[in-house]
Protein backbone atom coordinates (compact mmCIF):
# COMPACT_ATOMS: atom_id res chain seq x y z
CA UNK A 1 5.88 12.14 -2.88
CA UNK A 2 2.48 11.98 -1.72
CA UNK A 3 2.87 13.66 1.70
CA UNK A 4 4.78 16.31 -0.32
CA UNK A 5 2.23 16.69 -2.99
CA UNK A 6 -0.69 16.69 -0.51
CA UNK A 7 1.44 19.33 1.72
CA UNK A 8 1.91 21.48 -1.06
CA UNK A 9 -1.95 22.08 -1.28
CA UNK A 10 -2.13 22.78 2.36
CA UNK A 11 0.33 23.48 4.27
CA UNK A 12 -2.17 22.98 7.39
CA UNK A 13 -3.14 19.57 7.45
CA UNK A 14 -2.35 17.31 9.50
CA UNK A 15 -0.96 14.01 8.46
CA UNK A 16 -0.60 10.39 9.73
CA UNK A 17 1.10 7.19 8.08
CA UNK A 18 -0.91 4.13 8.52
CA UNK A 19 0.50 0.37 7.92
CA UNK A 20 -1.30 -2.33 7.48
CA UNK A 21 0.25 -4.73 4.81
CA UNK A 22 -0.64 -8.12 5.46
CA UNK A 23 0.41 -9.04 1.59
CA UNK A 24 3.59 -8.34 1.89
CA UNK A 25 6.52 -11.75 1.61
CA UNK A 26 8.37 -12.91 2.50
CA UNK A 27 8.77 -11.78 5.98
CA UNK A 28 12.76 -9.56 5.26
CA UNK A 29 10.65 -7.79 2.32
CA UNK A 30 7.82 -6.96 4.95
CA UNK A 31 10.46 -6.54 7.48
CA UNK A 32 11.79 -3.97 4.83
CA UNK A 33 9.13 -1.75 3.73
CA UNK A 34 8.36 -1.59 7.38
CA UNK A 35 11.70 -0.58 8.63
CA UNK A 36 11.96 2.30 5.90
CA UNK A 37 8.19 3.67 6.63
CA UNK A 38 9.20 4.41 9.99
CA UNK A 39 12.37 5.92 9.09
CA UNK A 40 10.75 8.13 6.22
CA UNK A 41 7.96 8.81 9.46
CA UNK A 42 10.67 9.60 11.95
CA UNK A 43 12.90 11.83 9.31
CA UNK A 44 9.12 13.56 8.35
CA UNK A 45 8.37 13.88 11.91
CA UNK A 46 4.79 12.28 11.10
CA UNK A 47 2.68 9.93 13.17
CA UNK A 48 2.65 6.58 12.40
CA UNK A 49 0.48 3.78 13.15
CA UNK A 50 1.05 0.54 12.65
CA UNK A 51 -1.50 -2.10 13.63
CA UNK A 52 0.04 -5.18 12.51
CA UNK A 53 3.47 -4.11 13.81
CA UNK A 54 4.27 -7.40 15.11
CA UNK A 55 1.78 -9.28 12.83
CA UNK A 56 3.82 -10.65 9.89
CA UNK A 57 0.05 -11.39 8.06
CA UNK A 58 0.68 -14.52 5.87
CA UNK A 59 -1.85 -16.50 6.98
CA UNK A 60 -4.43 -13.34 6.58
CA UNK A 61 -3.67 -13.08 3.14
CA UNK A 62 -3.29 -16.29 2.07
CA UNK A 63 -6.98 -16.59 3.70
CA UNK A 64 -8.18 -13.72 1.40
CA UNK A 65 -7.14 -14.92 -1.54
CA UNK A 66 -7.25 -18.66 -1.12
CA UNK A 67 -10.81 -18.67 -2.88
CA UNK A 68 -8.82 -17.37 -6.01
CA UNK A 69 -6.32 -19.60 -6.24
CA UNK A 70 -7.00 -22.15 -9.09
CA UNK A 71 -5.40 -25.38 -10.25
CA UNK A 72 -3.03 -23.42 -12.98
CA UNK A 73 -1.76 -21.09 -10.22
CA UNK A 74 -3.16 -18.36 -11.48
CA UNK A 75 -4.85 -15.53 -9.47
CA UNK A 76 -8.08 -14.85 -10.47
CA UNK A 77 -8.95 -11.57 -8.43
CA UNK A 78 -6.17 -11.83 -6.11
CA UNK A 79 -4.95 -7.75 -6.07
CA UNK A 80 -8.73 -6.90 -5.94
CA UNK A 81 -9.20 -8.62 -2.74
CA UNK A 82 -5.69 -7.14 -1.34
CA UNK A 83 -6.75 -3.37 -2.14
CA UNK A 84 -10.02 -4.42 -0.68
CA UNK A 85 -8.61 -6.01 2.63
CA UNK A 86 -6.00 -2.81 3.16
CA UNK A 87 -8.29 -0.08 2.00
CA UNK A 88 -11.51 -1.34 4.46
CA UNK A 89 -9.03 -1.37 7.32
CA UNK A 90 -7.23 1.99 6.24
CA UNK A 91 -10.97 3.56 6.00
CA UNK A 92 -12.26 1.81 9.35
CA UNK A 93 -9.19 2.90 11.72
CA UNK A 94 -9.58 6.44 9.66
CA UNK A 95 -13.01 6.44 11.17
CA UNK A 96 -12.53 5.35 14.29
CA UNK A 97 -9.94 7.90 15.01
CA UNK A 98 -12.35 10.48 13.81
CA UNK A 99 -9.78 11.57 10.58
CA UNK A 100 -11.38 13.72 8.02
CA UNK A 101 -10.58 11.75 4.96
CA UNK A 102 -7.50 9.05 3.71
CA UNK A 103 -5.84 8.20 0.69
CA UNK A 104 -3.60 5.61 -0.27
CA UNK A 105 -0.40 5.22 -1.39
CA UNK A 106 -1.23 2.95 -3.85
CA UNK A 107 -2.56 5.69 -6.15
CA UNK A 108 1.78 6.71 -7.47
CA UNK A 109 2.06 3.51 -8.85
CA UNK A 110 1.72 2.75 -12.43
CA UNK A 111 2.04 -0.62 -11.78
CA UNK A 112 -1.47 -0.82 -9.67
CA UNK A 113 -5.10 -0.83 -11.18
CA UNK A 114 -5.63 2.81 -9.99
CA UNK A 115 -9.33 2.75 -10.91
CA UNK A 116 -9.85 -0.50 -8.97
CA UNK A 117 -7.88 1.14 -6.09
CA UNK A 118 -9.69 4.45 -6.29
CA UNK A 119 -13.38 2.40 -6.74
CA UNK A 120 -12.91 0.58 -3.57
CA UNK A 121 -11.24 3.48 -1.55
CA UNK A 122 -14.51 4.99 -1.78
CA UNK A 123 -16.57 1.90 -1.05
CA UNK A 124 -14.78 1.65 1.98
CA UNK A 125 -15.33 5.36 2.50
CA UNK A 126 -18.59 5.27 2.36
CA UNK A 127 -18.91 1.93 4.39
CA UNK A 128 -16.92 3.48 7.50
CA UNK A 129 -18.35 7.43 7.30
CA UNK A 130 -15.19 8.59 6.35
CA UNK A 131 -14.16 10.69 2.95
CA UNK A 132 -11.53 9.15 0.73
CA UNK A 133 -9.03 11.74 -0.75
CA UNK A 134 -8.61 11.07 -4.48
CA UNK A 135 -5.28 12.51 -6.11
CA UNK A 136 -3.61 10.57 -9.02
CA UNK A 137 0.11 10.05 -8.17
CA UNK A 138 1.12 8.37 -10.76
CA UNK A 139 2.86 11.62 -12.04
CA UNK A 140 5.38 12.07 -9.37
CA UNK A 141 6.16 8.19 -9.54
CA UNK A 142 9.38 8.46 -10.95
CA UNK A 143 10.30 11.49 -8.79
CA UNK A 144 9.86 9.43 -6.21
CA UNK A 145 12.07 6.94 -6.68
CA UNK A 146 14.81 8.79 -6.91
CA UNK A 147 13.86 10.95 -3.94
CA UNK A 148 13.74 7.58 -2.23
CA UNK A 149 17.33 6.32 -3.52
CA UNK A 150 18.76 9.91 -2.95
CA UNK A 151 17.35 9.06 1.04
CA UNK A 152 18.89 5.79 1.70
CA UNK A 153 15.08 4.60 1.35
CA UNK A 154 14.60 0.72 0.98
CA UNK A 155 13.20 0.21 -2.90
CA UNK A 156 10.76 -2.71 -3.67
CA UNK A 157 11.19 -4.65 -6.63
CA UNK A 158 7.74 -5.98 -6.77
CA UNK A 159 4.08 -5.22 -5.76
CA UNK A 160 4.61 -7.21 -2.23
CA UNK A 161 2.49 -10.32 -2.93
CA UNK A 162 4.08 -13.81 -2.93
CA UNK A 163 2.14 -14.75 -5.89
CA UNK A 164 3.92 -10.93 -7.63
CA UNK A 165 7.53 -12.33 -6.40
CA UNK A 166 6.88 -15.79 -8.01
CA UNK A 167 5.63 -13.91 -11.15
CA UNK A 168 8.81 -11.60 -11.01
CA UNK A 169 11.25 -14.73 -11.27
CA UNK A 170 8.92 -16.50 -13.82
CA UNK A 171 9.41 -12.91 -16.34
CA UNK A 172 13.05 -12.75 -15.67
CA UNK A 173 13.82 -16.94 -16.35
CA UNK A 174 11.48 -16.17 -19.37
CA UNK A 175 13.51 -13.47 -20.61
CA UNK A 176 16.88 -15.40 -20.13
């Protein structure tokens, strides 16, 4: 829904999918999302680029976060530093290929700290000499899941973090 959105305004741009998910576990989720990006990229007939292609990423994450981590297990911080860690390497490689601006998908979920995601989008921005794209999403959210279903598309159940899954299971046993 984003490409579509953003091609509805223009027609004329250009557009390129970048991965770089390094937060994503265990490795068949990552396997996954990664698997259905390129087949919504090769069905789109858009570019895609994917840096950490063969770089499942657990240890890079864990190493973000690991300052976070306290003795009750809970994350103080922990989806701050992963929208920092993805959004700083979305805005350098925008940069270094010489791209106009980015955006993220991270901006349809309702689920996400969009202002969080949107202040350090342009931090990054800023940081690498690149613009940052700002459109809100969060509308076409639900439209987008069942675009995605209608398309065979893989469908997360969680954000992509290990410390989200373990949450996930915690709500549902509490709910039983």
């Amino acid at each position: 829904m984003c490409v579509s959105s953003l091609k509805s305004e223009d027609s004329h741009t250009e557009f390129e999918l970048f991965w770089y998910n390094p937060n994503i576990h265990p490795y068949t989720e990552y396997k996954a999302r990664r698997d259905s990006l390129s087949l919504f990229a090769a069905n789109e007939n858009l570019k895609l680029t994917m840096p950490d292609e063969y770089e499942y990423g657990l240890r890079v994450f864990l190493q973000a976060v690991f300052p976070e981590i306290e003795e009750n297990r809970q994350i103080q911080g922990r989806c701050k530093k992963c929208y920092y860690m993805r959004l700083e390497k979305t805005a350098a490689t925008a940069a270094e290929k010489k791209f106009d601006a980015f955006t993220t998908t991270l901006l349809i979920s309702p689920y996400q700290n969009h202002d969080e995601i949107r202040r350090i989008a342009e931090e990054s921005a800023e940081k690498n000499g690149v613009d940052f794209l700002y459109r809100d999403f969060r509308p076409l959210f639900r439209e987008g899941q069942t675009q995605a279903r209608a398309r065979g598309f893989y469908m997360q159940k969680y954000c992509g973090c290990v410390f989200s899954e373990e949450e996930r299971h915690a709500k549902r046993e509490a709910e039983l």
